[in-house]
Protein backbone atom coordinates (compact mmCIF):
# COMPACT_ATOMS: atom_id res chain seq x y z
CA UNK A 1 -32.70 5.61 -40.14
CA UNK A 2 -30.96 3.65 -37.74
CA UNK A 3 -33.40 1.53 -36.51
CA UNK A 4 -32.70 -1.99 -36.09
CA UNK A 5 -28.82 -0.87 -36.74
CA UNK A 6 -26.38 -3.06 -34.26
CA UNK A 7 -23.48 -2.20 -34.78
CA UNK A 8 -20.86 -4.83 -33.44
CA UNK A 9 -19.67 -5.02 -30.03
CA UNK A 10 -15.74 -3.70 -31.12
CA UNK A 11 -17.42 -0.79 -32.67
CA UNK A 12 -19.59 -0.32 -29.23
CA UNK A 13 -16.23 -1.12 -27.27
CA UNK A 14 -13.57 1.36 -29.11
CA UNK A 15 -16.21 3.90 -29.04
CA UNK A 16 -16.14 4.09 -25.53
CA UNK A 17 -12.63 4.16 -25.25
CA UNK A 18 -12.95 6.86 -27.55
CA UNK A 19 -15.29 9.27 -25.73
CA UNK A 20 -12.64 8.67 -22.89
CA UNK A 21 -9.90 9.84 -24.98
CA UNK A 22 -11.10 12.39 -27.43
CA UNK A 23 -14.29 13.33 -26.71
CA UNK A 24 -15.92 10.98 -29.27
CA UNK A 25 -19.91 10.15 -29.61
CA UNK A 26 -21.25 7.60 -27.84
CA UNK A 27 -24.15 5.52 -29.00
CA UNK A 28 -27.41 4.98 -26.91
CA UNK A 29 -27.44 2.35 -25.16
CA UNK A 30 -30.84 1.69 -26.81
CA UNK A 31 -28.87 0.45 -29.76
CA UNK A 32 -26.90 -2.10 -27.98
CA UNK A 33 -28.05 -5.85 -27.74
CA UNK A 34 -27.90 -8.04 -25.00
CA UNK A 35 -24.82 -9.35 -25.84
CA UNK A 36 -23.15 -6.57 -26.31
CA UNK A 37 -24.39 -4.68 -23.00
CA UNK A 38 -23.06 -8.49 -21.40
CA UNK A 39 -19.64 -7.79 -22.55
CA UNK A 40 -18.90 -4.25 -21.46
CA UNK A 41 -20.28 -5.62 -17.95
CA UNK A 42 -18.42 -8.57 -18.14
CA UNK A 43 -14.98 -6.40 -19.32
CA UNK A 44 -15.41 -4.22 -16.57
CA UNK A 45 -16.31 -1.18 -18.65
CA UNK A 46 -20.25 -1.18 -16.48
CA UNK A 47 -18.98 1.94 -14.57
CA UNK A 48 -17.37 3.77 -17.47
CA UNK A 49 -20.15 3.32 -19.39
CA UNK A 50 -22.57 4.56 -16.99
CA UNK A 51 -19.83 7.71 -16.02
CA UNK A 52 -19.73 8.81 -20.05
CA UNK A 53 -23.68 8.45 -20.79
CA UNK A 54 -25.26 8.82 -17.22
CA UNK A 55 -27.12 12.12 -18.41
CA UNK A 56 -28.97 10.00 -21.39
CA UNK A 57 -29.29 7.27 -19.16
CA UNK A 58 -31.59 8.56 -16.31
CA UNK A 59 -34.53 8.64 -17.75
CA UNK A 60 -34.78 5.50 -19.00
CA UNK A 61 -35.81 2.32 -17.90
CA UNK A 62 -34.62 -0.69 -19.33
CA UNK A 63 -33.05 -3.96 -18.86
CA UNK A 64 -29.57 -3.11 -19.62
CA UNK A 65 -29.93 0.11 -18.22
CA UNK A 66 -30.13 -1.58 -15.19
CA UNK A 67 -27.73 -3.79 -15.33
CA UNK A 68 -24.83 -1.24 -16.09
CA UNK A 69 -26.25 1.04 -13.18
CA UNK A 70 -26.17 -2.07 -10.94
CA UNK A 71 -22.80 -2.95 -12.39
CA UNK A 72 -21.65 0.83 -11.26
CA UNK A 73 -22.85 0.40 -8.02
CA UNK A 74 -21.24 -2.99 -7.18
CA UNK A 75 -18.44 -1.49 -8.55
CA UNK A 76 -18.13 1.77 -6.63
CA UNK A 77 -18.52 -0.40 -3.28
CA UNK A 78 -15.82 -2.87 -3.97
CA UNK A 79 -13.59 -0.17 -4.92
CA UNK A 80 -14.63 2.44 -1.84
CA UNK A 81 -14.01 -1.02 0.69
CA UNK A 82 -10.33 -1.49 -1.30
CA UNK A 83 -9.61 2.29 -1.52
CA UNK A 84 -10.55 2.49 2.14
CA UNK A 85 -7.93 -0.53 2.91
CA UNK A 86 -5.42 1.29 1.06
CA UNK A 87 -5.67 4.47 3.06
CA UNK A 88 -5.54 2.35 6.34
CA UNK A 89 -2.42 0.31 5.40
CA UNK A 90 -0.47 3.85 4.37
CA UNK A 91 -1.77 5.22 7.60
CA UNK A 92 -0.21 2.39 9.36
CA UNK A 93 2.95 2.46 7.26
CA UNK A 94 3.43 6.17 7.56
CA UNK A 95 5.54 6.04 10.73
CA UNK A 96 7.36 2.98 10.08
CA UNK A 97 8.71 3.12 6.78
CA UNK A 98 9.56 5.38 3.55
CA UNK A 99 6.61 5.94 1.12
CA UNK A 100 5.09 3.04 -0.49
CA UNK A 101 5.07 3.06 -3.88
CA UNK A 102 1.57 2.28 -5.79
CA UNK A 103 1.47 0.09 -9.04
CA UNK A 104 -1.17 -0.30 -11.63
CA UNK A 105 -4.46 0.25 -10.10
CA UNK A 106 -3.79 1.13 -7.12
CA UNK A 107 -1.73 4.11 -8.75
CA UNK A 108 -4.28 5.11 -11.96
CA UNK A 109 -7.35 4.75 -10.51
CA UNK A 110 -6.58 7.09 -7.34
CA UNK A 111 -4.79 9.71 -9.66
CA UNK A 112 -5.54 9.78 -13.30
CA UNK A 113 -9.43 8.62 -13.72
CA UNK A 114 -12.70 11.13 -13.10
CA UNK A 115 -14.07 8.73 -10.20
CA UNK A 116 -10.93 5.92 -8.65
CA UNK A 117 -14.01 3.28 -9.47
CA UNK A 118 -14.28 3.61 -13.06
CA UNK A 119 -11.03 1.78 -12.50
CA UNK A 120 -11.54 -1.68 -11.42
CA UNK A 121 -8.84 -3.69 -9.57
CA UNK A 122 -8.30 -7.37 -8.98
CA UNK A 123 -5.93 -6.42 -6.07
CA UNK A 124 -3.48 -3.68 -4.39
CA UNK A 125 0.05 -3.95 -5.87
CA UNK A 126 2.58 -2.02 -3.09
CA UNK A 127 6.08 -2.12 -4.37
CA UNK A 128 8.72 -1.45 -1.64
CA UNK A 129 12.44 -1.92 -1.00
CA UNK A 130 13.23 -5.88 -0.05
CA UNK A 131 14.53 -5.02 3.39
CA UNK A 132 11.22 -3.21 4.09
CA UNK A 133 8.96 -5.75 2.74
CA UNK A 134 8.83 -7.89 6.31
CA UNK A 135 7.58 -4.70 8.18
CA UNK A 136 4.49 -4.16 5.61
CA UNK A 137 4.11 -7.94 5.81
CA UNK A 138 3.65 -7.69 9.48
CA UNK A 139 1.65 -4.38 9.71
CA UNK A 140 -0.88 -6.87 7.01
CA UNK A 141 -0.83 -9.45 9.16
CA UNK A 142 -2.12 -7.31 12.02
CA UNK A 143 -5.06 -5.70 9.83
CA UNK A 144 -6.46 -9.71 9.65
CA UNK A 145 -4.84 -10.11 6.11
CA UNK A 146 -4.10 -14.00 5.81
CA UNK A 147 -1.59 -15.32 2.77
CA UNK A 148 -3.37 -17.62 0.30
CA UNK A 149 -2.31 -19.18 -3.63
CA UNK A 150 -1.99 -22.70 -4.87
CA UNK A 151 1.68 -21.53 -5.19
CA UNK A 152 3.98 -22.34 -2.32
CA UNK A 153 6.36 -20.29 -0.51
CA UNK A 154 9.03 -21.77 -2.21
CA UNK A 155 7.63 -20.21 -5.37
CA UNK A 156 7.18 -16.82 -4.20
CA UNK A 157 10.91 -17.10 -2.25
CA UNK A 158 12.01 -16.43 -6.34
CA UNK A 159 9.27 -14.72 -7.67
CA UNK A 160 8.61 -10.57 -7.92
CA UNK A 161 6.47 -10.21 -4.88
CA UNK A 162 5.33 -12.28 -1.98
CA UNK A 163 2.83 -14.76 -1.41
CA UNK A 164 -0.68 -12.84 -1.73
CA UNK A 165 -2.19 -11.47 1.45
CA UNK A 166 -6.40 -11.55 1.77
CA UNK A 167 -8.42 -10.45 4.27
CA UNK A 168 -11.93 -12.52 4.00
CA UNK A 169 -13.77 -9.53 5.87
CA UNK A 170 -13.37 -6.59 3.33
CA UNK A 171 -12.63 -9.43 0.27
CA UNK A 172 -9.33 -7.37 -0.84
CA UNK A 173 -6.13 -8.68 -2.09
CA UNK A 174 -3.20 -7.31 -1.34
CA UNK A 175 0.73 -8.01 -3.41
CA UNK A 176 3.78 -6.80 -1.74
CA UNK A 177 5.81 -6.08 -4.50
CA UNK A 178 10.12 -6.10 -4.04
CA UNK A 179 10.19 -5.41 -8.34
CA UNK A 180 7.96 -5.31 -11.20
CA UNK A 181 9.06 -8.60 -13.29
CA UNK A 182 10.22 -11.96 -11.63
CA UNK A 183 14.04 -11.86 -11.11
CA UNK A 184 14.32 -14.56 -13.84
CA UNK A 185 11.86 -13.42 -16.29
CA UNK A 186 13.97 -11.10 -19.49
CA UNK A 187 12.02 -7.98 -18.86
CA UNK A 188 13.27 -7.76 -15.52
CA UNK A 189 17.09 -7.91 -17.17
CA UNK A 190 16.38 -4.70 -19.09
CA UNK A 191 18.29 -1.63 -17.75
CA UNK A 192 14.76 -0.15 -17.70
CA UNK A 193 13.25 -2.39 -15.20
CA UNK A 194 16.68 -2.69 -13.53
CA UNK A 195 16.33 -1.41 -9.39
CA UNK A 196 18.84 1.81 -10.21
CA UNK A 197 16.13 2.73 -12.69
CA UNK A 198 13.17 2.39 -10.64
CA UNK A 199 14.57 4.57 -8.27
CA UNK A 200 15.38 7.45 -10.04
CA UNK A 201 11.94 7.29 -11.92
CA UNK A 202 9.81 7.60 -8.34
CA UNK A 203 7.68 10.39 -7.98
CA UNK A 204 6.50 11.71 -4.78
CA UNK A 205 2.38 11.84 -4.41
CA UNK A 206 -0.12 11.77 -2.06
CA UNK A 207 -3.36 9.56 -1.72
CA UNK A 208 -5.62 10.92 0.80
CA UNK A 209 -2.90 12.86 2.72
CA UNK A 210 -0.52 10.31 2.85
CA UNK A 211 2.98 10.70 1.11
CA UNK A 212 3.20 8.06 -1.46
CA UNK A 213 5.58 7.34 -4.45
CA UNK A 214 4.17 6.55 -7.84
CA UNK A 215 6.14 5.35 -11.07
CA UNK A 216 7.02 8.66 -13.64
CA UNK A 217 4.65 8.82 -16.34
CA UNK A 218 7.22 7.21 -18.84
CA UNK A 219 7.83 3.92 -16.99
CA UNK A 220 4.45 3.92 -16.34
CA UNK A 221 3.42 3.84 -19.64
CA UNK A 222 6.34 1.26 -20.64
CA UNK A 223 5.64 -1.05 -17.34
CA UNK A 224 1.98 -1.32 -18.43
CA UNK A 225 2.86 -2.22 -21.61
CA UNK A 226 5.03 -4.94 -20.74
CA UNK A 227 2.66 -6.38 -18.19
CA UNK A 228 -0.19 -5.77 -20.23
CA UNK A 229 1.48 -7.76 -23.16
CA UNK A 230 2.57 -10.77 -21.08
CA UNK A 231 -0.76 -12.46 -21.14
CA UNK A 232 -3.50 -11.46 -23.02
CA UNK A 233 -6.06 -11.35 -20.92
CA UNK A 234 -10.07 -11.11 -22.00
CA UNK A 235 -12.00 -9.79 -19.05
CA UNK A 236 -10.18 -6.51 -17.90
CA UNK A 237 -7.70 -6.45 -20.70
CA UNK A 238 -8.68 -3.17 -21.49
CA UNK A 239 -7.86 -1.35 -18.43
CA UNK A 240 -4.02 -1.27 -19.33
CA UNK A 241 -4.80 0.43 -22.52
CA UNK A 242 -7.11 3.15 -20.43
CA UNK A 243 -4.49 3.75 -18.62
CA UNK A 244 -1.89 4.36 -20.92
CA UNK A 245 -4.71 6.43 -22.63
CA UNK A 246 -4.92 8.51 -19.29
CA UNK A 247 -1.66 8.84 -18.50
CA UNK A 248 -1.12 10.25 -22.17
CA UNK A 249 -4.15 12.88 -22.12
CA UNK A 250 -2.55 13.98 -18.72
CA UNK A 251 1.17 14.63 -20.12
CA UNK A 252 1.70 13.78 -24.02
CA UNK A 253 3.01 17.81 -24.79
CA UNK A 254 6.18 16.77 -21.95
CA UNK A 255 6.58 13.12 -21.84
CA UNK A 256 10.31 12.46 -22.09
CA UNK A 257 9.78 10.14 -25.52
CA UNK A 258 14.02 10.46 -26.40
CA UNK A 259 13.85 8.94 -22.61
CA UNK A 260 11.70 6.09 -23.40
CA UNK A 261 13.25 5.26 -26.79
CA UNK A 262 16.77 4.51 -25.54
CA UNK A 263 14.99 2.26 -22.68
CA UNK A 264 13.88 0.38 -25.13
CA UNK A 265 15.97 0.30 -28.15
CA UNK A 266 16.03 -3.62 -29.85
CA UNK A 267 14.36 -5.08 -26.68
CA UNK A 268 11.49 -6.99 -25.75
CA UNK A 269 10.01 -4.22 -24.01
CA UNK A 270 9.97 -2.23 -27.56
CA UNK A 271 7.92 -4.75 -29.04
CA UNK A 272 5.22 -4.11 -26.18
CA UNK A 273 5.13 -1.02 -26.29
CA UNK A 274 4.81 -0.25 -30.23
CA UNK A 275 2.09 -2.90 -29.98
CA UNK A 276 0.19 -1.27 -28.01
CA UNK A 277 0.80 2.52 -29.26
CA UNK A 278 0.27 1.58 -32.58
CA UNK A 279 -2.97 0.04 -31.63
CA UNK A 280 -4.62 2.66 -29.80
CA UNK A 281 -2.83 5.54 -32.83
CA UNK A 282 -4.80 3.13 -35.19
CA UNK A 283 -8.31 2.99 -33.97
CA UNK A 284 -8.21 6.99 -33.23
CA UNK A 285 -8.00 6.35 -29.33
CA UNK A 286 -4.57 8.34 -29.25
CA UNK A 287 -2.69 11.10 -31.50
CA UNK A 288 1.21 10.41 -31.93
CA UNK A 289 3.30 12.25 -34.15
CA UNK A 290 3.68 9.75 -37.37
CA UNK A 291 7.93 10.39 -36.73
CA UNK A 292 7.99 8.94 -32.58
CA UNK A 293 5.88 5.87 -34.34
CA UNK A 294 8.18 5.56 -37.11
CA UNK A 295 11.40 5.55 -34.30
CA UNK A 296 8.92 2.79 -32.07
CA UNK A 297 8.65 0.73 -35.16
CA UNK A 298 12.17 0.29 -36.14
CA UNK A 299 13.96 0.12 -32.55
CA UNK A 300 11.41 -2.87 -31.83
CA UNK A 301 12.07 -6.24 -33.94
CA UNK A 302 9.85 -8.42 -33.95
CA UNK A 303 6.61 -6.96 -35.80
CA UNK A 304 6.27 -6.42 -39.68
CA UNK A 305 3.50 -5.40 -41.18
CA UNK A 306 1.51 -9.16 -41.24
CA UNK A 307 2.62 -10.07 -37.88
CA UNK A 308 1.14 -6.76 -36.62
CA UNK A 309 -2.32 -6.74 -38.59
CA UNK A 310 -2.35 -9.96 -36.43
CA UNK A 311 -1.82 -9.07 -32.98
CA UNK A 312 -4.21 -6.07 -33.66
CA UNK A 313 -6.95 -8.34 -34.78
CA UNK A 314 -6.67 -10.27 -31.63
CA UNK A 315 -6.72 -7.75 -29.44
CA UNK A 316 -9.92 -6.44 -31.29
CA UNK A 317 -11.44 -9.61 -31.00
CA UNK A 318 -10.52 -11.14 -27.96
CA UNK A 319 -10.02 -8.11 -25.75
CA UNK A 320 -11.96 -5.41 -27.39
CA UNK A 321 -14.80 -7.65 -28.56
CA UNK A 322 -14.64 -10.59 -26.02
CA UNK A 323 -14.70 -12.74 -29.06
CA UNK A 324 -13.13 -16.30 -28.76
CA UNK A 325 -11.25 -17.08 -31.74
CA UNK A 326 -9.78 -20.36 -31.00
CA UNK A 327 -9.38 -22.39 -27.92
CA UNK A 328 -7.79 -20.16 -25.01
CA UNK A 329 -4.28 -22.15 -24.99
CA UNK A 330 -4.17 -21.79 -28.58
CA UNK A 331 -4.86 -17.86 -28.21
CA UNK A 332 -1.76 -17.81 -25.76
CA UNK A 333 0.12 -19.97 -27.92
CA UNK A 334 -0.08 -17.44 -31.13
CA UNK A 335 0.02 -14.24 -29.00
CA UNK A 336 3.46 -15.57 -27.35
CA UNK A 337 4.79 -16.71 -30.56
CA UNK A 338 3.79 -13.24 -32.51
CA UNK A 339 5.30 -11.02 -29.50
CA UNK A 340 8.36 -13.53 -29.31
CA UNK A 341 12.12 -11.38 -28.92
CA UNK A 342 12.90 -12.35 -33.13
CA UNK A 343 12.99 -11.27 -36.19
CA UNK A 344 9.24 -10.91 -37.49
CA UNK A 345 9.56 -13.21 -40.47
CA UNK A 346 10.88 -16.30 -38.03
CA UNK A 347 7.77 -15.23 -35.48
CA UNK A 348 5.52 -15.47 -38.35
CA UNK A 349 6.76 -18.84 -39.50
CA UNK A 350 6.42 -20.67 -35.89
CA UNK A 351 3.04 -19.22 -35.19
CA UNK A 352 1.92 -20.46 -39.21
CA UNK A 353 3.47 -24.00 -38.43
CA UNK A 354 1.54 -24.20 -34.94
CA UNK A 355 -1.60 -22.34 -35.23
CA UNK A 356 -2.39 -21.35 -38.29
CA UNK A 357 -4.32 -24.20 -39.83
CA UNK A 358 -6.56 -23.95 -36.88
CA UNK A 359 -7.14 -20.53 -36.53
CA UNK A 360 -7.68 -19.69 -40.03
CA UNK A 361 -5.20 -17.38 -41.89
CA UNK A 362 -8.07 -15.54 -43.32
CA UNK A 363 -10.12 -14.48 -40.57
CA UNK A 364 -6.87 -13.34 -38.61
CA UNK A 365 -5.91 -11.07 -40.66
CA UNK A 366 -8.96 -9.50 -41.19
CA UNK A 367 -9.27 -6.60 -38.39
């Protein structure tokens, strides 16, 4: 009956998110095209896919079966070579200073995910305290690390972490974070980003023997949504919403929500995260009770019900889909104006006057 059935590549996308998050069925990967087997690859979802339908997968023998086994074993050695950094550059800070703290990545993928792989990283974010941040500098500078960016120093003197450190043997990047948001940008002016904060929401680990701290679960989940929502990115987008999908499976009966909803009562922060909650809650990815929504929706201020159908249908088609709607500056453009700290009527009227005759009212609406 459903042969010569392709579904579309969202479908494909959100229901792999979904046998990640409840248990959903996956479709064989007979009944994806070459397109859509391109796009998972090229979103970083090879390994994930492979991890959730390896058991139907081994016996055959295919094109695209190969290419998202090859994609899982790139994958797996890029992260082993990163992971192994990691554990050297904790080894070496053990002694020397406090715990580092792990962000993104570097944090979810070692602690939350079946295999650290099915997590793939750009780079190692390390957050630690200013004053320490010379002595980690130095200990990377030993390992061979080198900094490189078009940016100067200058730039970095005022930003949220140094100048990026890469070592051209193992190909890994390494941040050295001193906060989570540039000093200047408004997110990091929210009493929930605020150092004091931070502080009190560290949580001792480990990672391979090593004392660690990672962020608690609840500024976890609201960090990643701000970062997340800052740019909306199409190749590995999707990893912020696994992880907030992980670090929800893990804890959702004792998450502190009362906690998070003061942190981010009428802020800018409030319209990231509802975004994002009410996007996964949506598509079936997550289960919130309809009454924590309700208290996201109306202690954030700049969605209403258009300006949200929006943002969701560009995340389904640019993130989830790897659909191109417009021209990429024009795709910034709208998502900045739409997430914008003001009232939702006033958001909707700048992005109609700038983008909407070019995007087509129509189609973004449509999810």
């Amino acid at each position: 009956m459903l042969q010569g059935f392709y579904p579309s590549t969202r479908s494909n996308v959100l229901a792999l998110l979904g046998t990640v998050s409840r248990g959903h069925e996956l479709l064989p990967l007979s009944f994806l095209n070459e397109r859509q087997v391109r796009w998972i690859i090229e979103a970083g979802l090879g390994p994930l896919f492979w991890f959730v339908s390896q058991k139907d997968l081994k016996t055959e023998d295919s094109q695209s079966c190969r290419d998202v086994k090859a994609a899982d074993l790139t994958t797996r050695l890029i992260n082993e070579i990163q992971l192994e950094t990691l554990s050297e550059i904790l080894v070496r800070c053990e002694a020397l200073l406090p715990p580092i703290t792990l962000l993104k990545g570097s944090s979810t993928g070692s602690e939350l995910y079946p295999q650290p792989h099915l997590r793939v990283m750009r780079d190692l974010d390390l957050l630690v305290d200013a004053k320490e941040q010379p002595n980690l500098e130095s200990i990377l500078l030993e390992m061979g690390f080198r900094q490189r960016s078009t940016n100067s120093h200058e730039f970095y003197a005022t930003h949220h972490h140094s100048m990026p450190f890469y070592h051209k043997g193992r190909g890994v990047w390494v941040e050295v974070h001193r906060g989570l948001f540039p000093p200047s940008h408004k997110l990091a002016k929210l009493p929930v980003f605020s150092p004091r904060n931070i502080v009190s929401e560290l949580r001792p680990s480990w990672l391979k023997g090593v004392p660690v701290m990672r962020l608690s679960t609840e500024l976890q989940i609201v960090y990643t949504a701000s970062h997340w929502a800052l740019e909306l990115k199409r190749e590995g987008g999707l990893f912020a919403l696994l992880d907030i999908i992980y670090l929800l499976r893990r804890t959702q009966q004792n998450i502190r929500w009362d906690t998070i909803l003061n942190w981010i009562q009428d802020s800018v922060a409030g319209t990231h995260l509802y975004l994002v909650l009410s996007y996964l809650n949506k598509n079936n990815l997550i289960e919130l009770d309809r009454a924590i929504l309700a208290d996201f929706f109306v202690r954030q201020k700049s969605f209403g019900l258009l300006n949200l159908k929006i943002a969701h249908s560009l995340i389904t088609r640019y993130v989830v889909a790897g659909k191109i709607p417009v021209a990429a500056g024009k795709v910034a453009v709208l998502w900045e104006t739409l997430l914008r700290d003001e009232e939702p009527a006033r958001n909707l009227i700048s992005a109609s006057k700038n983008l909407i005759p070019a995007f087509g009212f129509r189609s973004a609406t449509l999810s």
